[in-house]
N, C-alpha and C. Protein backbone atom coordinates (compact mmCIF):
# COMPACT_ATOMS: atom_id res chain seq x y z
N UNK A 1 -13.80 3.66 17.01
CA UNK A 1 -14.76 4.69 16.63
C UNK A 1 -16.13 4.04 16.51
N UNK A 2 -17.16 4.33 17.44
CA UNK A 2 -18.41 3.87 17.34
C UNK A 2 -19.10 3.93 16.27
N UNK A 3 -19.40 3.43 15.97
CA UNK A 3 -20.75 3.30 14.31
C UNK A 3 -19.72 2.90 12.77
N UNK A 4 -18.50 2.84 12.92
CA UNK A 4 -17.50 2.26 11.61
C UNK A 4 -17.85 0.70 11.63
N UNK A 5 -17.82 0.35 10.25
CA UNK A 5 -17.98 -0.64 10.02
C UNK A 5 -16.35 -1.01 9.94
N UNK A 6 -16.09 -2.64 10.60
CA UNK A 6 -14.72 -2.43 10.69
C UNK A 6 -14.71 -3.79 10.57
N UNK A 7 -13.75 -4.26 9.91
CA UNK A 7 -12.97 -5.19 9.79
C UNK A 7 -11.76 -5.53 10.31
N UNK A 8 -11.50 -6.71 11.34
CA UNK A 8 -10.24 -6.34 12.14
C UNK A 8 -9.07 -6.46 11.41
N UNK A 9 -8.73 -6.92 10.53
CA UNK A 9 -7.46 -6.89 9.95
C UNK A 9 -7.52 -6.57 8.68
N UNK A 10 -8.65 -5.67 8.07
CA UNK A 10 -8.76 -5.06 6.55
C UNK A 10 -8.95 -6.09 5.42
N UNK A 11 -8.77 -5.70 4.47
CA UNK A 11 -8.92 -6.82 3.27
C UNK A 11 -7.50 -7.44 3.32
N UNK A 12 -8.10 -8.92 2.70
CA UNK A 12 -7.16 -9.94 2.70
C UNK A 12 -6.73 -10.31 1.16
N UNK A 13 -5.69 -10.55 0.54
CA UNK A 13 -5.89 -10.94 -0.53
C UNK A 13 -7.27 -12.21 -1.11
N UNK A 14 -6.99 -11.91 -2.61
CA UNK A 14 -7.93 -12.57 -3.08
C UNK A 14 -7.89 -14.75 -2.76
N UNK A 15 -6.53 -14.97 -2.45
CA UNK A 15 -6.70 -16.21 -2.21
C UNK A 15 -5.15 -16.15 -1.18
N UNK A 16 -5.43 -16.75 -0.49
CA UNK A 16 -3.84 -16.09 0.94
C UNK A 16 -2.86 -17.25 0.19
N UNK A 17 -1.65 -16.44 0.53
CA UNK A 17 -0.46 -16.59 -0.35
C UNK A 17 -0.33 -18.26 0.45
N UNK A 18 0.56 -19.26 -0.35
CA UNK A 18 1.45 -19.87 0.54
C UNK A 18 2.65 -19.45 1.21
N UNK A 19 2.69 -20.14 2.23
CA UNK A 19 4.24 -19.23 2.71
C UNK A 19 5.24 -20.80 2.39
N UNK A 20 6.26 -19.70 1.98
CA UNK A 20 7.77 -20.78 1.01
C UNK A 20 8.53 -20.18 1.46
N UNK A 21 9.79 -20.64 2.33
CA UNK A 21 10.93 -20.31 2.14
C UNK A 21 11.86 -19.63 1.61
N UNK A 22 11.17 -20.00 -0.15
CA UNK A 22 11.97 -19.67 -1.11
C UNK A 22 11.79 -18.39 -1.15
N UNK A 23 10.98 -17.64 -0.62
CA UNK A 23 10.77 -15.86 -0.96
C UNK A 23 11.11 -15.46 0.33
N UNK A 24 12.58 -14.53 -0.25
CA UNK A 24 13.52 -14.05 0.76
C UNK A 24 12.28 -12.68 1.34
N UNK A 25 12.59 -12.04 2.69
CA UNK A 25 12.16 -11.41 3.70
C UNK A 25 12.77 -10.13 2.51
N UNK A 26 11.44 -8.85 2.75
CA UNK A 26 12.17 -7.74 2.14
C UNK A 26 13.05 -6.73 2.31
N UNK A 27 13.95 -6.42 1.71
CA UNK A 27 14.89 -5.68 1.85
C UNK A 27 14.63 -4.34 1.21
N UNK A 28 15.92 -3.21 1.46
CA UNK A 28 15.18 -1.83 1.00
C UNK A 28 15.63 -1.63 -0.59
N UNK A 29 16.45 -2.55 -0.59
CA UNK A 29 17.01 -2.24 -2.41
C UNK A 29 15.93 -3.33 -3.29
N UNK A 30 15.04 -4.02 -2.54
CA UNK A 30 13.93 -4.44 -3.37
C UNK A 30 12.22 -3.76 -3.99
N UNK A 31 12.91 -2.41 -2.61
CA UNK A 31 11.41 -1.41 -2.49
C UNK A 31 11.30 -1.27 -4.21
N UNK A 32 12.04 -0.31 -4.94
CA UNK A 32 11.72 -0.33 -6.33
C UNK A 32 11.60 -1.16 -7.47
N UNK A 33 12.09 -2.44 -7.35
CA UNK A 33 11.45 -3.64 -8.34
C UNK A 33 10.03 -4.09 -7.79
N UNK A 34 9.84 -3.63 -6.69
CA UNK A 34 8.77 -4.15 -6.25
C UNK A 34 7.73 -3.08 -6.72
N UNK A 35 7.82 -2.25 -6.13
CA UNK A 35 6.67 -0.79 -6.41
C UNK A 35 6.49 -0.73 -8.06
N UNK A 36 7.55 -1.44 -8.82
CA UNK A 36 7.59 -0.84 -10.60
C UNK A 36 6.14 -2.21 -10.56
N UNK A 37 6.59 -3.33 -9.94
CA UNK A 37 5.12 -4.58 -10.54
C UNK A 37 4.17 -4.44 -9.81
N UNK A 38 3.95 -3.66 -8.94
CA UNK A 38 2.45 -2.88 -8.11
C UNK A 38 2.11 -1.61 -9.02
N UNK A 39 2.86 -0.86 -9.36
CA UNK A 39 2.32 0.31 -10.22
C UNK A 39 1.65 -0.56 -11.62
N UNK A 40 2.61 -1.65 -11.77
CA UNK A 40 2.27 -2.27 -13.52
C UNK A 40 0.85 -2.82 -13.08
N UNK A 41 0.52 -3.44 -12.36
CA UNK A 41 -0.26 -3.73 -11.79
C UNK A 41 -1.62 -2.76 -11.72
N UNK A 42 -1.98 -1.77 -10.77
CA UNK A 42 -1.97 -1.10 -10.99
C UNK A 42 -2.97 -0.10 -11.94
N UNK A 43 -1.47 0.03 -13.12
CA UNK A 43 -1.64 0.87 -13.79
C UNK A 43 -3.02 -0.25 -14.49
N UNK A 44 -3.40 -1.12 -15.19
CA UNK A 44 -4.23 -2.54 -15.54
C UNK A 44 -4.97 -2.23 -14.92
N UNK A 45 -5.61 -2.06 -13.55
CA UNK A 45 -6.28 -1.97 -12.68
C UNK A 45 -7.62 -1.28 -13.06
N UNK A 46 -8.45 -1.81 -13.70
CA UNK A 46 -10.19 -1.12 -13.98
C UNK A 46 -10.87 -0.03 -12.82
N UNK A 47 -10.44 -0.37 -11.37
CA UNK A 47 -11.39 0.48 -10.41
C UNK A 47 -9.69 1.76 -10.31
N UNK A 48 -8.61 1.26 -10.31
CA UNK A 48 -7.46 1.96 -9.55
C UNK A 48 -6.92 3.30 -10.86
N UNK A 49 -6.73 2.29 -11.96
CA UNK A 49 -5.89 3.03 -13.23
C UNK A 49 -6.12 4.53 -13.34
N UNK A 50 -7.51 4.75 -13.27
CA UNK A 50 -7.64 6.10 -13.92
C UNK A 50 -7.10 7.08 -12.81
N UNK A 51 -6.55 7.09 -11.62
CA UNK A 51 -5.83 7.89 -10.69
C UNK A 51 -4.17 7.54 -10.45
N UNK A 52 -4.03 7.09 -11.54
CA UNK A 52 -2.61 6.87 -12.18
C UNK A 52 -2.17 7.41 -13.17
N UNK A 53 -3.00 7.70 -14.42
CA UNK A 53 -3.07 7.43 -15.35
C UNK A 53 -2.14 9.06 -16.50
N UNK A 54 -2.35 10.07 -15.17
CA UNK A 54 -1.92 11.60 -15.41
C UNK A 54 -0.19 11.25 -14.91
N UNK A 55 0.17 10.01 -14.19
CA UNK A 55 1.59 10.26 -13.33
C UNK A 55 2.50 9.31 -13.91
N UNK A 56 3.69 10.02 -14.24
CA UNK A 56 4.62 9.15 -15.22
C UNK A 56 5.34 8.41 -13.77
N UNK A 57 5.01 7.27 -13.38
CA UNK A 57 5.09 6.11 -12.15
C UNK A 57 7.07 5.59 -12.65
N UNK A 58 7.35 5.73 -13.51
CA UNK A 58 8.66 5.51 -13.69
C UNK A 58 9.57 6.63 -12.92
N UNK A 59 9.06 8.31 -13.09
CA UNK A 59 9.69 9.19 -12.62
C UNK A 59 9.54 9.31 -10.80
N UNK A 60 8.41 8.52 -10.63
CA UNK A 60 7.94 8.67 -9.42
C UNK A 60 7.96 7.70 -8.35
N UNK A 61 8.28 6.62 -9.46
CA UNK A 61 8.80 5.18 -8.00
C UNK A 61 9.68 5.14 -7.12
N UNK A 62 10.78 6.45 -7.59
CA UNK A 62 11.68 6.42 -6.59
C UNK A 62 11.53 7.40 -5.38
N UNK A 63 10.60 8.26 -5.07
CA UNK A 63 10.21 8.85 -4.68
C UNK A 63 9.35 7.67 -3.45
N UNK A 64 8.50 7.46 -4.39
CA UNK A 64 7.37 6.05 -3.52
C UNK A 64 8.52 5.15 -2.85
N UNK A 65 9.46 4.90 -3.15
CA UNK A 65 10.35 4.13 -2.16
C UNK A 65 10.93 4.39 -1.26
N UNK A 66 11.21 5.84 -1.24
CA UNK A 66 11.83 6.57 -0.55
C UNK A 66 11.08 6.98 0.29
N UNK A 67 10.18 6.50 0.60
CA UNK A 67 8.71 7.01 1.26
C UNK A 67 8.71 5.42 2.28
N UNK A 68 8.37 4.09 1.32
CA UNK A 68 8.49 2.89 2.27
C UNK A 68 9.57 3.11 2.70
N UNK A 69 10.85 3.33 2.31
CA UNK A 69 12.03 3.30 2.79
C UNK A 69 12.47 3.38 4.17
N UNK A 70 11.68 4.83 4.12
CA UNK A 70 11.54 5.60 5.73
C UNK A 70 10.61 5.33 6.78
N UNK A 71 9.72 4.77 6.08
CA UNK A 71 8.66 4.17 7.18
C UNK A 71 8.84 2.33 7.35
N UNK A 72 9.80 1.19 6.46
CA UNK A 72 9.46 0.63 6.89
C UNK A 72 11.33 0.23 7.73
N UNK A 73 12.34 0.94 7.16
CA UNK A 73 13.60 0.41 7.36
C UNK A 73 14.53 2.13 8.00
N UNK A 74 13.83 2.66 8.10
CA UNK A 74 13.46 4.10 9.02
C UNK A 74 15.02 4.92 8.50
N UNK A 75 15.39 4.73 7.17
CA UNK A 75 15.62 5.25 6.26
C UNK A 75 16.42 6.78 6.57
N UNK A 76 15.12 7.28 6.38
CA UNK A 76 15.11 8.62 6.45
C UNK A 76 15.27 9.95 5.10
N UNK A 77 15.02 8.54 4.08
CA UNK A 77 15.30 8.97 2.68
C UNK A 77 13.74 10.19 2.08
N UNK A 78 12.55 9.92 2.68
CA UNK A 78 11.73 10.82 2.45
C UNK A 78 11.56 11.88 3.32
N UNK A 79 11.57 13.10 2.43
CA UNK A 79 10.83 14.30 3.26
C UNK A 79 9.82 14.88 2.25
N UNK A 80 8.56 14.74 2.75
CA UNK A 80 7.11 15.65 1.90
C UNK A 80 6.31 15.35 2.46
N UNK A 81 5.05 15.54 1.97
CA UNK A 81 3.55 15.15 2.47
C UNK A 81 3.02 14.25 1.74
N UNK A 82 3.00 12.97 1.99
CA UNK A 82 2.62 11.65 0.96
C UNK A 82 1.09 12.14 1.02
N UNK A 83 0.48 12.68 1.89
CA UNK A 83 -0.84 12.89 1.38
C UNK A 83 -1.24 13.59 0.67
N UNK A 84 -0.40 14.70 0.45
CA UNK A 84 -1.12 16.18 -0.78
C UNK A 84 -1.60 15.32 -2.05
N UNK A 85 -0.76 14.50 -2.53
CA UNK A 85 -1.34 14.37 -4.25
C UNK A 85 -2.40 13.85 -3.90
N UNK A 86 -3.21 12.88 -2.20
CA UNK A 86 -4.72 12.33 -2.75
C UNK A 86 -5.37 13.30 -2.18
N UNK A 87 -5.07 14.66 -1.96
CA UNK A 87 -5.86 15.55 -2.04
C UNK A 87 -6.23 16.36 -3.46
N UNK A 88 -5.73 15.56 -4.49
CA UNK A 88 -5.87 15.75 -5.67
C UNK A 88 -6.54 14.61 -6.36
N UNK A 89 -7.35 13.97 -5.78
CA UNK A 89 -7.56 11.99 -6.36
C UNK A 89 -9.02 12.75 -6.32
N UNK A 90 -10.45 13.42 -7.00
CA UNK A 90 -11.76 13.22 -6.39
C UNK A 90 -12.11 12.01 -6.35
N UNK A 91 -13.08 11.95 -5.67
CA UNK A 91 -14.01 10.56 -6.18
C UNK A 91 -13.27 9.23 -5.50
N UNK A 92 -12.46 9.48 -4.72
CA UNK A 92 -11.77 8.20 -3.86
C UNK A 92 -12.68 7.74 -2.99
N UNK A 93 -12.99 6.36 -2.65
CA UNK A 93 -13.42 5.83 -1.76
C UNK A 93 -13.80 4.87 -0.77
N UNK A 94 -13.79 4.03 0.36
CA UNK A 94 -13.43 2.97 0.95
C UNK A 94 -12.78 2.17 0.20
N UNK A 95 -13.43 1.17 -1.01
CA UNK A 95 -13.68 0.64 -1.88
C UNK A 95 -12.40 0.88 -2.83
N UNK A 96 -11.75 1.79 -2.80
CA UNK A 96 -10.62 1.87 -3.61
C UNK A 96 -9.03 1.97 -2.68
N UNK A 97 -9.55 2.43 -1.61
CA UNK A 97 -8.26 1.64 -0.58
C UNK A 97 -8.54 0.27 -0.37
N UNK A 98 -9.38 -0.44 -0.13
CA UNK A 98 -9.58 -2.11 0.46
C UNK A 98 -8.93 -2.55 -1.06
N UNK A 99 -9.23 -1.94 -2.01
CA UNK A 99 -8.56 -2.60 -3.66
C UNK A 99 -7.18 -2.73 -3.49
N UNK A 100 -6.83 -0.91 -3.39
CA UNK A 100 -5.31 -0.41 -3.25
C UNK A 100 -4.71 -1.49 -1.79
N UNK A 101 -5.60 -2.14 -1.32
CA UNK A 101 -4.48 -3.05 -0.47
C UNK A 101 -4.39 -4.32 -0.67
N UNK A 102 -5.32 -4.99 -1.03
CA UNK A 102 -5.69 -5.90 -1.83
C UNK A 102 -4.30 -6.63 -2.90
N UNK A 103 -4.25 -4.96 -3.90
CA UNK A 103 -3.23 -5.25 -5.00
C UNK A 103 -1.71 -5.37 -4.23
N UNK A 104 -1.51 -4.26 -3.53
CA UNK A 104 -0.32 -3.97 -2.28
C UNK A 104 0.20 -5.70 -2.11
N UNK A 105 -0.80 -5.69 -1.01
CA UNK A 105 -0.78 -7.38 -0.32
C UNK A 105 -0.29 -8.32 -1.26
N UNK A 106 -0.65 -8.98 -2.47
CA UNK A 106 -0.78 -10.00 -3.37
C UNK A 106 0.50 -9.50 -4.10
N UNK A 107 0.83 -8.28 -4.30
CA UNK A 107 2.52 -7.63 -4.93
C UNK A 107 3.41 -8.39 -3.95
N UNK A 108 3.37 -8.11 -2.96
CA UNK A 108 4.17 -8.27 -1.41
C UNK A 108 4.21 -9.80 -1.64
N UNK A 109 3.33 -10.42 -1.48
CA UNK A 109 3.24 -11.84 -1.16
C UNK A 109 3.87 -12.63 -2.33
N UNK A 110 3.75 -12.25 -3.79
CA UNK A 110 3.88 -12.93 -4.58
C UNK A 110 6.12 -13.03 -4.47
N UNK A 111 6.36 -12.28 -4.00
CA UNK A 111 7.76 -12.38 -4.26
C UNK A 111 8.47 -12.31 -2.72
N UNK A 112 7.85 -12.16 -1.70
CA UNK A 112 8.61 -11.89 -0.54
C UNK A 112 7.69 -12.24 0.78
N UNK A 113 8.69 -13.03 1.62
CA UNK A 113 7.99 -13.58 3.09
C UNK A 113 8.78 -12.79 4.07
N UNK A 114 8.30 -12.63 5.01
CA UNK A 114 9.02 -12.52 6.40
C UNK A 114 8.62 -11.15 7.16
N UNK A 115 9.50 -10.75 8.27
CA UNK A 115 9.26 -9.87 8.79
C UNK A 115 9.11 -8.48 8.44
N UNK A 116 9.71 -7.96 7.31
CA UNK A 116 9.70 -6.53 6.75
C UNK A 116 8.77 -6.65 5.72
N UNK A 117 8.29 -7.90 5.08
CA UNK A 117 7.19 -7.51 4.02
C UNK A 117 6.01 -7.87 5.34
N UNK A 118 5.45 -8.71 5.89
CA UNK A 118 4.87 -8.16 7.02
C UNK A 118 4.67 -6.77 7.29
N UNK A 119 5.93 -6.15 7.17
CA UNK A 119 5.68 -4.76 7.88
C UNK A 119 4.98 -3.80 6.76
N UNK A 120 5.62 -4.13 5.77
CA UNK A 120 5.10 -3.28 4.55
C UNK A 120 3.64 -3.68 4.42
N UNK A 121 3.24 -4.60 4.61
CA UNK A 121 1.58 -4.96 4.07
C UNK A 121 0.94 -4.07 5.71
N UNK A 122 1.15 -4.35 6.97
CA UNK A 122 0.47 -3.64 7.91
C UNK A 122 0.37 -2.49 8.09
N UNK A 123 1.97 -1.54 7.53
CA UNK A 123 1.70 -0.48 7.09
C UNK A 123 0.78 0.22 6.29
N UNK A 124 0.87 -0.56 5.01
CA UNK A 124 -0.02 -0.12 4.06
C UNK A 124 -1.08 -0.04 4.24
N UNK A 125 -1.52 -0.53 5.52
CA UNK A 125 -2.97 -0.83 6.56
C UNK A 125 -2.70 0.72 7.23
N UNK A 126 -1.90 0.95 7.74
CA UNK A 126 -2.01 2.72 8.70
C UNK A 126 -1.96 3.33 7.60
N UNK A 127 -1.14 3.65 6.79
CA UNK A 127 -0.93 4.71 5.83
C UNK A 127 -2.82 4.68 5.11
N UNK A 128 -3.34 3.91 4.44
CA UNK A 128 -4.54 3.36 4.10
C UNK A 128 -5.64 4.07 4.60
N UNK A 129 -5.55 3.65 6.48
CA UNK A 129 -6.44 3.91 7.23
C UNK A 129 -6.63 5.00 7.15
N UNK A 130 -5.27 6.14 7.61
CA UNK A 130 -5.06 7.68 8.05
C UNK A 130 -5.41 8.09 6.73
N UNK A 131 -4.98 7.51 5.56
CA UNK A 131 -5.48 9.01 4.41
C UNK A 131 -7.03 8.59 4.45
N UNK A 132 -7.67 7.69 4.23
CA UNK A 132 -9.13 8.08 4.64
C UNK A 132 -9.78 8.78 5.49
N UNK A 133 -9.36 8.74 6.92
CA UNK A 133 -9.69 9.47 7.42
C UNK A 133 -9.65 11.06 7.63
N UNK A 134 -8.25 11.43 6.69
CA UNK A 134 -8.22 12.52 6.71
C UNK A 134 -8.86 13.08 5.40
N UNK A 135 -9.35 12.31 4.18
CA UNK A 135 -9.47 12.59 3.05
C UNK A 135 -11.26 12.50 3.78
N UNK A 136 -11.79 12.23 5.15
CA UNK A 136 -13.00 12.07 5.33
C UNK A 136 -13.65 11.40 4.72
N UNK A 137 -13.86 9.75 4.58
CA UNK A 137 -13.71 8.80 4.09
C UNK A 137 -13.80 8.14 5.42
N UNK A 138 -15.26 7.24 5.58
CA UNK A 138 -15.42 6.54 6.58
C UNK A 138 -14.80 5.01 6.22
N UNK A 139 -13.40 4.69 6.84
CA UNK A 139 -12.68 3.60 6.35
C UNK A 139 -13.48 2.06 6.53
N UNK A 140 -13.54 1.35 5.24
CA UNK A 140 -13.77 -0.18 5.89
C UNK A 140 -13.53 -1.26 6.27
N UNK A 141 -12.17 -0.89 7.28
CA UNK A 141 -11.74 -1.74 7.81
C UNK A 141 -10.84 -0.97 9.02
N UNK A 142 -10.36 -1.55 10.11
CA UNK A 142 -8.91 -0.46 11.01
C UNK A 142 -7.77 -1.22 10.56
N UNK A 143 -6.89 -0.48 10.64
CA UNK A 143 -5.53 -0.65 10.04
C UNK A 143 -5.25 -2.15 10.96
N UNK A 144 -4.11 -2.72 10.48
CA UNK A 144 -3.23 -3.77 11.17
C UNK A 144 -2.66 -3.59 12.31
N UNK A 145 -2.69 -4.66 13.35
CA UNK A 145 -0.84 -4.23 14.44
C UNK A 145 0.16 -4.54 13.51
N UNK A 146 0.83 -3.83 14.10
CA UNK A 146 2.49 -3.94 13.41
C UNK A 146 2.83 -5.39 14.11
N UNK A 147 3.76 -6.08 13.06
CA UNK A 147 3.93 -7.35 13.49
C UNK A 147 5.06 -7.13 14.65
């Protein structure tokens, strides 16, 4: 898209993970221990919190997994519109997706290597990209290739 300011591979965490061995590749029965220390996360979060802050994230993580579930291990466990509720977010903007991936990324990294958390962090790059654009929200960065 001519005139976007773009970053080719979006925000990067705040300091890039080491990669260890020791952090097994993700699996789908890890989606919800994982999503509970990104929401905790998160919820702490000074620019992110206050568009959390109305949603009981315990009743709703399983829902949010069931959502990666299907998009990253093709599941098939979600059916809805993951976008309606940020048509309920005002005041969203570049600046709070490059955060929201930021935190994503550094969740991902801190406990898991390999090919499916890969997938989950590049995702979180399309999913990212598309609700800005549809929330009309000139994005600052283009999403990831899929690894």
């Amino acid at each position: 898209m001519p005139g976007l300011p773009i970053v080719p591979e979006g925000p990067r965490p705040l300091r890039e993970p080491e990669r260890d061995s020791s952090r097994p590749d993700l699996r789908e029965e890890d989606l919800e221990p994982l999503l509970t220390r990104f929401y905790a996360t998160v919820e702490r979060d000074e620019l992110l919190a206050p568009y959390f802050a109305a949603i009981d994230m315990r009743e709703h993580i399983p829902r949010i997994a069931d959502f990666w579930s299907t998009i990253i291990f093709h599941s098939g466990r979600y059916a809805g519109n993951a976008f309606r509720p940020h048509l309920e977010m005002p005041g969203l903007t570049a600046e709070h997706f490059v955060h929201w991936l930021a935190v994503l990324e550094r969740t991902v990294d801190a406990s898991h290597a390999g090919p499916n958390a890969e997938m989950m962090k590049a995702l979180g790059h399309r999913v990212a990209y598309s609700m800005q654009l549809r929330l009309g929200i000139t994005p600052a960065f283009a999403y990831r290739e899929l690894p």
